[in-house]
PDB file of N, CA and C in Angstrom:
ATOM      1  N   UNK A   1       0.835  -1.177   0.000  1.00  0.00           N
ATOM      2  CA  UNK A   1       0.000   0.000   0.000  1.00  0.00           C
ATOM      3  C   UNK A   1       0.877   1.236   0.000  1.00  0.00           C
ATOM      4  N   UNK A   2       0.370   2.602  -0.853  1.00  0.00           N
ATOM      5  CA  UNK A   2       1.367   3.494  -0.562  1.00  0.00           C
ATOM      6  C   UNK A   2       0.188   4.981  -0.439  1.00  0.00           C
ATOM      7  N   UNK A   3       0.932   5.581  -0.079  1.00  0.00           N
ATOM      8  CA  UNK A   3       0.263   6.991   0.257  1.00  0.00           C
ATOM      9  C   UNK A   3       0.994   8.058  -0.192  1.00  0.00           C
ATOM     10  N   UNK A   4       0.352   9.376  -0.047  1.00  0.00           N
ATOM     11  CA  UNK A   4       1.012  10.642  -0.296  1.00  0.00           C
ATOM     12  C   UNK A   4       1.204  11.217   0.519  1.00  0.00           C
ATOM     13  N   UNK A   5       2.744  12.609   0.564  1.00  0.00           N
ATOM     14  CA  UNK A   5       2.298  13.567   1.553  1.00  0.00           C
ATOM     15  C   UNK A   5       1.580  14.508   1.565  1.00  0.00           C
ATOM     16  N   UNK A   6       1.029  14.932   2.337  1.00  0.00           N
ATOM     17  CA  UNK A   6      -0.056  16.104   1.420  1.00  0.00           C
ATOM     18  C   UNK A   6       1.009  17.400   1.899  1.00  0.00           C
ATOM     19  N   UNK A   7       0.533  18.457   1.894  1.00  0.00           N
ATOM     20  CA  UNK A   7       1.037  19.665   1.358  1.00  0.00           C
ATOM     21  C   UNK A   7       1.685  20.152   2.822  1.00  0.00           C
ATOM     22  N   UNK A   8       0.767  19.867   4.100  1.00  0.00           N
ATOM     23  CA  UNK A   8       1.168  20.087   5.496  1.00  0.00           C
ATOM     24  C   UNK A   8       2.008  19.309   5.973  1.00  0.00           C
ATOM     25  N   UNK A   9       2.238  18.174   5.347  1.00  0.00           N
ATOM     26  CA  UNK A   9       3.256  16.974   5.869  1.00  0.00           C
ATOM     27  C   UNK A   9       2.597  16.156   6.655  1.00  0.00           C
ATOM     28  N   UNK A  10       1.146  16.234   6.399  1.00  0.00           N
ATOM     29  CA  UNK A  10       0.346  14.967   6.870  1.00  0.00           C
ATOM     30  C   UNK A  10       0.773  14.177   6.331  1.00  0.00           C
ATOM     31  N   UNK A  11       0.513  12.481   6.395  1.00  0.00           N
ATOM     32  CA  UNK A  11       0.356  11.738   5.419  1.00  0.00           C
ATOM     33  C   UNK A  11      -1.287  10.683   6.113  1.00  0.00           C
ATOM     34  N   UNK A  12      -2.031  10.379   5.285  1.00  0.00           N
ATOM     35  CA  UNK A  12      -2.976   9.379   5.424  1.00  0.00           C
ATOM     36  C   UNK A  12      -2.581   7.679   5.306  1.00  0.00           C
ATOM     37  N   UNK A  13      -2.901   7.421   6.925  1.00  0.00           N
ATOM     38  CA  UNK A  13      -2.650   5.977   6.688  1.00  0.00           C
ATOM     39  C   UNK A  13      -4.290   5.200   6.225  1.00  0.00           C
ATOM     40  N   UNK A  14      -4.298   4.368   5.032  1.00  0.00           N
ATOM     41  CA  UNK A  14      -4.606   3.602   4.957  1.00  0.00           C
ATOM     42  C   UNK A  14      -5.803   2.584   5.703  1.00  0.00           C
ATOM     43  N   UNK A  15      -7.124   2.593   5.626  1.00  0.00           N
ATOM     44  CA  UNK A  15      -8.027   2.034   6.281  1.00  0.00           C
ATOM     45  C   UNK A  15      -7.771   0.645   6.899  1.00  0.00           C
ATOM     46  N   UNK A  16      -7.018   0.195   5.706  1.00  0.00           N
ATOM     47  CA  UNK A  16      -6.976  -1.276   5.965  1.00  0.00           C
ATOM     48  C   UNK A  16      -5.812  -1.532   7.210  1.00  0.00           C
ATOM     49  N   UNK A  17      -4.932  -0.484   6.652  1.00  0.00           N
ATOM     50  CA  UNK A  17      -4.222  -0.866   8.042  1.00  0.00           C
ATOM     51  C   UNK A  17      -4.657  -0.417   9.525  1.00  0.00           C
ATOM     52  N   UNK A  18      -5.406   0.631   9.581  1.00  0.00           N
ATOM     53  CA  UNK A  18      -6.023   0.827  10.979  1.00  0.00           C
ATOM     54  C   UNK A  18      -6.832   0.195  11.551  1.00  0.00           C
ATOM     55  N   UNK A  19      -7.488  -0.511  10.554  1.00  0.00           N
ATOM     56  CA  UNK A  19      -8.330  -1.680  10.829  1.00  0.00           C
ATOM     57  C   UNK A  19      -7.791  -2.923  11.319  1.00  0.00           C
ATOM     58  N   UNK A  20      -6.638  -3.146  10.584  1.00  0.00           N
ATOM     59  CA  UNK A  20      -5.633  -3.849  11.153  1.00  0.00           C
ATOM     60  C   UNK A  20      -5.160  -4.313  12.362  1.00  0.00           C
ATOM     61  N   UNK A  21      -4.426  -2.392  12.796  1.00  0.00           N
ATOM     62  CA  UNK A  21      -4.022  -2.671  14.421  1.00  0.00           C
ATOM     63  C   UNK A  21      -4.656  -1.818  15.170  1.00  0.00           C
ATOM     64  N   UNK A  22      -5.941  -2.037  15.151  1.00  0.00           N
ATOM     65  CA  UNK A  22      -7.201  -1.274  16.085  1.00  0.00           C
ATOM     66  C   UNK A  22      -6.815   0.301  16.000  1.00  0.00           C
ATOM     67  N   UNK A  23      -6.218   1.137  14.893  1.00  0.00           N
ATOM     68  CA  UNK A  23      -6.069   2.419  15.047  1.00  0.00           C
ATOM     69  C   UNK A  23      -7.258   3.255  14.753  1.00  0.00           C
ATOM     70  N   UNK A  24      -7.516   4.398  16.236  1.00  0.00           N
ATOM     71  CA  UNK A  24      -8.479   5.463  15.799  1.00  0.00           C
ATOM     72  C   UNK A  24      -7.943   6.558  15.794  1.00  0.00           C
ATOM     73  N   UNK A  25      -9.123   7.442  15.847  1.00  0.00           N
ATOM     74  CA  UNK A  25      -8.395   8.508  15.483  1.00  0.00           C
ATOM     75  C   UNK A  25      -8.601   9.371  16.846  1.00  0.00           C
ATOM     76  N   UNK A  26      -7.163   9.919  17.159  1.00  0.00           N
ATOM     77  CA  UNK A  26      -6.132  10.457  18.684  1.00  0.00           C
ATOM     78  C   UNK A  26      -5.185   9.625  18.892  1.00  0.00           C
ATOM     79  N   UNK A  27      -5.246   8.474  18.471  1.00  0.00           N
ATOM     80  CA  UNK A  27      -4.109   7.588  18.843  1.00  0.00           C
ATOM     81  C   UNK A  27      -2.831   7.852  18.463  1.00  0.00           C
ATOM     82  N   UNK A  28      -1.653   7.784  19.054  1.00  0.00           N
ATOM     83  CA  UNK A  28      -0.587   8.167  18.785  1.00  0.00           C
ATOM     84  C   UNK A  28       0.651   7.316  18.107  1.00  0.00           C
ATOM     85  N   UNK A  29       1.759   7.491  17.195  1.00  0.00           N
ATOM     86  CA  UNK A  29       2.171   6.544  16.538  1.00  0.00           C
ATOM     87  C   UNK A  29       3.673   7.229  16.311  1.00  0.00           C
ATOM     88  N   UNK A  30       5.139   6.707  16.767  1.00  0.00           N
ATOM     89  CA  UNK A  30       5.845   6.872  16.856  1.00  0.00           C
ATOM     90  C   UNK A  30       6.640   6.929  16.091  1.00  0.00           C
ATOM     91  N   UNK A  31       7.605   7.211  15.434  1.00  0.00           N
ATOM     92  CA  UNK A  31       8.275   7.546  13.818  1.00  0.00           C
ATOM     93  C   UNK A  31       9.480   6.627  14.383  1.00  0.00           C
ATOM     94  N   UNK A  32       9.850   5.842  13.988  1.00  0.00           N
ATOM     95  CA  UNK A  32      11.675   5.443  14.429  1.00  0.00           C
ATOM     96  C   UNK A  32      12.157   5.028  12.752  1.00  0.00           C
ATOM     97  N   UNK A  33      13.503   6.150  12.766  1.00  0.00           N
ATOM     98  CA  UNK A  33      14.240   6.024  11.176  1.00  0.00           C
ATOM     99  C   UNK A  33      15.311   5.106  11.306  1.00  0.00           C
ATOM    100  N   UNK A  34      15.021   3.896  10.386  1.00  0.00           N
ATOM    101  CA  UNK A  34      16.308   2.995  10.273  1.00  0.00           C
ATOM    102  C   UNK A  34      16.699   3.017   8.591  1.00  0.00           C
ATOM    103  N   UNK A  35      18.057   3.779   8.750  1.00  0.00           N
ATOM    104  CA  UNK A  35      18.501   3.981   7.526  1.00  0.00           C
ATOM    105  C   UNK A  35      18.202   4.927   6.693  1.00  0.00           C
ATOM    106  N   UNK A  36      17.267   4.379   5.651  1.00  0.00           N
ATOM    107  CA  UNK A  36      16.388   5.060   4.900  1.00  0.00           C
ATOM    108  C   UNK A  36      14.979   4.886   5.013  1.00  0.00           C
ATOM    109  N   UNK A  37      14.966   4.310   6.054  1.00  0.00           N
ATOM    110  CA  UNK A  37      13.256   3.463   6.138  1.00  0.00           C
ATOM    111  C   UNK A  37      12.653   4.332   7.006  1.00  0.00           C
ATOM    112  N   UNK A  38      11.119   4.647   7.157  1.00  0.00           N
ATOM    113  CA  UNK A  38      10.901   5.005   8.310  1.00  0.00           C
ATOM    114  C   UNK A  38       9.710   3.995   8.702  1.00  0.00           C
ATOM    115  N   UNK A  39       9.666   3.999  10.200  1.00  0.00           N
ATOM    116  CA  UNK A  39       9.507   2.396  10.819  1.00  0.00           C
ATOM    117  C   UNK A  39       7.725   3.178  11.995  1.00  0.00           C
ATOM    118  N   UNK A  40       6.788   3.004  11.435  1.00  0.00           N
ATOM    119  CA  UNK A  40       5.618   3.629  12.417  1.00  0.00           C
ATOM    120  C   UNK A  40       5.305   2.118  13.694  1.00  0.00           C
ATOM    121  N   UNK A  41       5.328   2.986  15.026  1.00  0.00           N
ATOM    122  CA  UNK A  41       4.837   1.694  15.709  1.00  0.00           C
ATOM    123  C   UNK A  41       3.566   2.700  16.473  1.00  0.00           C
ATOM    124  N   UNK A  42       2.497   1.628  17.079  1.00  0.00           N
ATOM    125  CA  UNK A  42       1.525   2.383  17.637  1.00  0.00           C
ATOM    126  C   UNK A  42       1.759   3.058  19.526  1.00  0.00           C
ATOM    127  N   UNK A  43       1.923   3.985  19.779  1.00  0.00           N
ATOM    128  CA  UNK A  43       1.867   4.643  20.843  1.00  0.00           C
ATOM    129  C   UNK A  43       0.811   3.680  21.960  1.00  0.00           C
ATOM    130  N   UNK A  44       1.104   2.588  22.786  1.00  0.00           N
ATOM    131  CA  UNK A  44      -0.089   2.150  23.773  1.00  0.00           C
ATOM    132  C   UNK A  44      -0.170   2.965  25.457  1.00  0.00           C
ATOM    133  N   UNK A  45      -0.953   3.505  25.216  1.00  0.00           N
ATOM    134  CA  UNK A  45      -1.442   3.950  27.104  1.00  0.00           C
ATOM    135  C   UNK A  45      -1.853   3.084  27.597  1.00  0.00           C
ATOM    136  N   UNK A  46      -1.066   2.915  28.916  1.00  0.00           N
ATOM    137  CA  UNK A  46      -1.383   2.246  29.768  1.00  0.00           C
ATOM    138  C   UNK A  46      -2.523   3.688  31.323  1.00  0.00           C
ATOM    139  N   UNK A  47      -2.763   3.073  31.525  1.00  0.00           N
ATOM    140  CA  UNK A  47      -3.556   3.552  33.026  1.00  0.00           C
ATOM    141  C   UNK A  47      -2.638   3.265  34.065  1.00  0.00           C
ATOM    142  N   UNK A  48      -2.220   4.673  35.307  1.00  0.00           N
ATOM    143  CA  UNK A  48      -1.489   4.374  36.232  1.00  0.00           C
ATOM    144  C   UNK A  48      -1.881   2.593  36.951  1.00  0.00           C
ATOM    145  N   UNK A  49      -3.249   2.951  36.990  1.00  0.00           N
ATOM    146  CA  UNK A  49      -3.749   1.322  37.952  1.00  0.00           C
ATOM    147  C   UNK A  49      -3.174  -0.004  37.174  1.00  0.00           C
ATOM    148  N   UNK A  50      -3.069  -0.187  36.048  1.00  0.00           N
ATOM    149  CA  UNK A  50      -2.444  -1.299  35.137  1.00  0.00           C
ATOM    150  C   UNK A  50      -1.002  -1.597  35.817  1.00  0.00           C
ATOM    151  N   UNK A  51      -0.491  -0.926  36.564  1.00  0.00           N
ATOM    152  CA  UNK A  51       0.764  -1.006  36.956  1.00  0.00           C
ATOM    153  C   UNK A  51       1.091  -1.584  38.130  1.00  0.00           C
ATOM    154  N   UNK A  52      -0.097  -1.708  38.668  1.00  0.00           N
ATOM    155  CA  UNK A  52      -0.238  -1.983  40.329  1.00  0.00           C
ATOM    156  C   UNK A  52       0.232  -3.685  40.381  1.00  0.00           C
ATOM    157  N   UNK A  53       0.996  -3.702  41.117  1.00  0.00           N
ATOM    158  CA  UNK A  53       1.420  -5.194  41.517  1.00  0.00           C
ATOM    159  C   UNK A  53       2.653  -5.678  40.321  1.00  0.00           C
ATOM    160  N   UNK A  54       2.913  -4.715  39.730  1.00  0.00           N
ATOM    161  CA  UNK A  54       3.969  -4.769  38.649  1.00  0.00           C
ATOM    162  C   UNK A  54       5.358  -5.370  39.441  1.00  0.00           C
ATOM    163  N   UNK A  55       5.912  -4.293  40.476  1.00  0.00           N
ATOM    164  CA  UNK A  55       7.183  -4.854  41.072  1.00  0.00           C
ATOM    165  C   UNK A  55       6.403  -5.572  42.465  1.00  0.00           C
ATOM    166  N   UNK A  56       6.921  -6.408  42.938  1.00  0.00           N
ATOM    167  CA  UNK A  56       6.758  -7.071  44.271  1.00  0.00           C
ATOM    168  C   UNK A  56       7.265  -6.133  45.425  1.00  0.00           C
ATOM    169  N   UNK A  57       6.664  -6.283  46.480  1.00  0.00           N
ATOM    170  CA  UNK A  57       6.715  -5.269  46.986  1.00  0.00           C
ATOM    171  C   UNK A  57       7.648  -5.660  48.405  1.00  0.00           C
ATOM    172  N   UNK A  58       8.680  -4.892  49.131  1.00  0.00           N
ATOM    173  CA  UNK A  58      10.071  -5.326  49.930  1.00  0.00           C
ATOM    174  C   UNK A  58       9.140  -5.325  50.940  1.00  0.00           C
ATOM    175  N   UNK A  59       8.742  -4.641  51.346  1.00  0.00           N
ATOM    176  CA  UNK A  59       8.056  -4.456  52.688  1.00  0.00           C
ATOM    177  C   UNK A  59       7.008  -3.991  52.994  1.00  0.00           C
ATOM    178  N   UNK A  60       5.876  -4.224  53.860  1.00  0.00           N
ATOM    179  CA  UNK A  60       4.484  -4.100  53.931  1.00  0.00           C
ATOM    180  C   UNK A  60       4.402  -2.459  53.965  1.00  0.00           C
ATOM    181  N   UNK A  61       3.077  -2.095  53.651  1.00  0.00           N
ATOM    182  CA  UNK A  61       2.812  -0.215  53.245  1.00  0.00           C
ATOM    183  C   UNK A  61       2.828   0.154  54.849  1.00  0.00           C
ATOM    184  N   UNK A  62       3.537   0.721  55.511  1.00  0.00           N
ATOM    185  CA  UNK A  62       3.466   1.162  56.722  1.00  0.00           C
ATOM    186  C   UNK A  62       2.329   2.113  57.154  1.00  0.00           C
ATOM    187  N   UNK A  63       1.580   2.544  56.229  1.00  0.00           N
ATOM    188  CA  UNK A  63       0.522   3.749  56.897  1.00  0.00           C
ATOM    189  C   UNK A  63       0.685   5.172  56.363  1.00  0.00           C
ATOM    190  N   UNK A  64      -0.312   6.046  56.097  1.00  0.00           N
ATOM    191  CA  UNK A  64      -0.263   7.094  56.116  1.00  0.00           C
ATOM    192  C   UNK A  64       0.104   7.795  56.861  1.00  0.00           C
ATOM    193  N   UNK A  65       0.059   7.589  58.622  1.00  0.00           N
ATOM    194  CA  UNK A  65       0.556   8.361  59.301  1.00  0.00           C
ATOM    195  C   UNK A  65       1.952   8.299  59.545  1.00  0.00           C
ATOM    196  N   UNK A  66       2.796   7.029  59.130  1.00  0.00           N
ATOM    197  CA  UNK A  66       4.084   6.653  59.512  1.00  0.00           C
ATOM    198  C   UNK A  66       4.904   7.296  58.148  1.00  0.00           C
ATOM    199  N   UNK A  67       4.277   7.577  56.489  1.00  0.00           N
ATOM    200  CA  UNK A  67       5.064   7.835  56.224  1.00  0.00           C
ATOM    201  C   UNK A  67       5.376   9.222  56.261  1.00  0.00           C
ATOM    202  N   UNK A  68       4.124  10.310  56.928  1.00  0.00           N
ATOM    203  CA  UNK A  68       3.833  11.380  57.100  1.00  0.00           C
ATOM    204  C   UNK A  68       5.040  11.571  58.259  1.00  0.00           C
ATOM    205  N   UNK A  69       4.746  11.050  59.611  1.00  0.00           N
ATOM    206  CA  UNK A  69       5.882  11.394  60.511  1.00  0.00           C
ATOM    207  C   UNK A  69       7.754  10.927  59.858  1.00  0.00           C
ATOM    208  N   UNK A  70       7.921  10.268  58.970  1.00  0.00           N
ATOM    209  CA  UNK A  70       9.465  10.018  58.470  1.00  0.00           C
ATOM    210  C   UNK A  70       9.839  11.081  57.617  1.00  0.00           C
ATOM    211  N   UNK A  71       8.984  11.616  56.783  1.00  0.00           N
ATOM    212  CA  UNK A  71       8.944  12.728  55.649  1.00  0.00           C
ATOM    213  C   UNK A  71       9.117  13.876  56.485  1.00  0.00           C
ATOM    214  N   UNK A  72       8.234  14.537  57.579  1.00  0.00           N
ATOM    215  CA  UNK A  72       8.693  15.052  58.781  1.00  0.00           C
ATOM    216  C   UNK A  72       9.934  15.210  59.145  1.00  0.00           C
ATOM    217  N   UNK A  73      10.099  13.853  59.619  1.00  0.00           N
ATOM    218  CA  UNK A  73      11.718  13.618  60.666  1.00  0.00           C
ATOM    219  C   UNK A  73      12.459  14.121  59.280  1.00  0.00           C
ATOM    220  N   UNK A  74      12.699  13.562  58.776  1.00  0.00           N
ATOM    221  CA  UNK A  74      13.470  14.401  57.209  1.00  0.00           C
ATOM    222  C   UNK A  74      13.977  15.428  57.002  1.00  0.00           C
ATOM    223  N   UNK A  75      12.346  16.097  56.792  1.00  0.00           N
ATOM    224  CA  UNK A  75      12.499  17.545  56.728  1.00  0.00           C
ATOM    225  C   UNK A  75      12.971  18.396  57.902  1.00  0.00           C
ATOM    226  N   UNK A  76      12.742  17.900  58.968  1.00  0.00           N
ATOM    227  CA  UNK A  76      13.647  18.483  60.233  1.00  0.00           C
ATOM    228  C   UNK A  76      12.437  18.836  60.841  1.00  0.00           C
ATOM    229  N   UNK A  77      10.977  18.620  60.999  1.00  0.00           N
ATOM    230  CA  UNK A  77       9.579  18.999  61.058  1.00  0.00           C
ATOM    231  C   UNK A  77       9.661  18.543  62.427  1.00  0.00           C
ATOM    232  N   UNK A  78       9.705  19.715  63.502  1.00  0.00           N
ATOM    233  CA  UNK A  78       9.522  18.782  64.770  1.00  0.00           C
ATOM    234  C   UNK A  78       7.754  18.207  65.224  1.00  0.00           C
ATOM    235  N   UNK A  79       7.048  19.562  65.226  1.00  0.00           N
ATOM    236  CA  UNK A  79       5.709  19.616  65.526  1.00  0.00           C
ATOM    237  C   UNK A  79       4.550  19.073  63.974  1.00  0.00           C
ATOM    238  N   UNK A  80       4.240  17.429  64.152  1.00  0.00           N
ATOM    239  CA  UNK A  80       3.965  17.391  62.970  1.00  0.00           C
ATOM    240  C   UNK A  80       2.730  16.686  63.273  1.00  0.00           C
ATOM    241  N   UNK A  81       1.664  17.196  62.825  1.00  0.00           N
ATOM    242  CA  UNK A  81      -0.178  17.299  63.315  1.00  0.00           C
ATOM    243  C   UNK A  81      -0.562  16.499  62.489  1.00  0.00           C
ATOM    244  N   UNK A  82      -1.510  15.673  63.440  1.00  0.00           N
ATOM    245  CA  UNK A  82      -1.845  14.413  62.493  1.00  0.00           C
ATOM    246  C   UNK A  82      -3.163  14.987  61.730  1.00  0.00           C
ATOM    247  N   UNK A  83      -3.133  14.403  60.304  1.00  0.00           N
ATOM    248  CA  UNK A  83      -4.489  14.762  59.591  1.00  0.00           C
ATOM    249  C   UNK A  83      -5.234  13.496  59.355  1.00  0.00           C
ATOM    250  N   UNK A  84      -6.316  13.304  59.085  1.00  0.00           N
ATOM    251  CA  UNK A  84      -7.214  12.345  58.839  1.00  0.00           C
ATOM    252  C   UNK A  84      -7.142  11.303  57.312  1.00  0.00           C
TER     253      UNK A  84
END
């Protein structure tokens, strides 16, 4: 399949190929030049939550209030008020 550039330096991909690899339209698509070639791959978003349980985790979540008072001790925070 081949295409044109148009005048803005768009170029139109091809139905068949968006149909292809589920491309709509906002989706994003990355240019990588090898050589003389240029190489389109599709841009995938992930969602922060997709990530959850990704690394294993060293040690249990200590609490909101514990990491509030260390961030404190840190900062040199003597008087540090607990919030809800």
């Amino acid at each position: 399949m081949k295409t044109q550039i148009e005048s803005d330096g768009q170029i139109k991909i091809p139905p068949e190929i968006c149909q292809h690899l589920r491309l709509k339209e906002g989706d994003e698509l990355l240019f990588i030049v090898v050589g003389n070639e240029i190489h389109l791959r599709p841009i995938e978003r992930k969602r922060l939550s997709e990530f959850r349980g990704v690394l294993p985790a060293t040690r249990p979540h200590p609490g909101k209030a514990e990491i509030r008072q260390t961030v404190a001790e840190s900062l040199g925070i003597n008087n540090l008020k607990s919030e809800g």
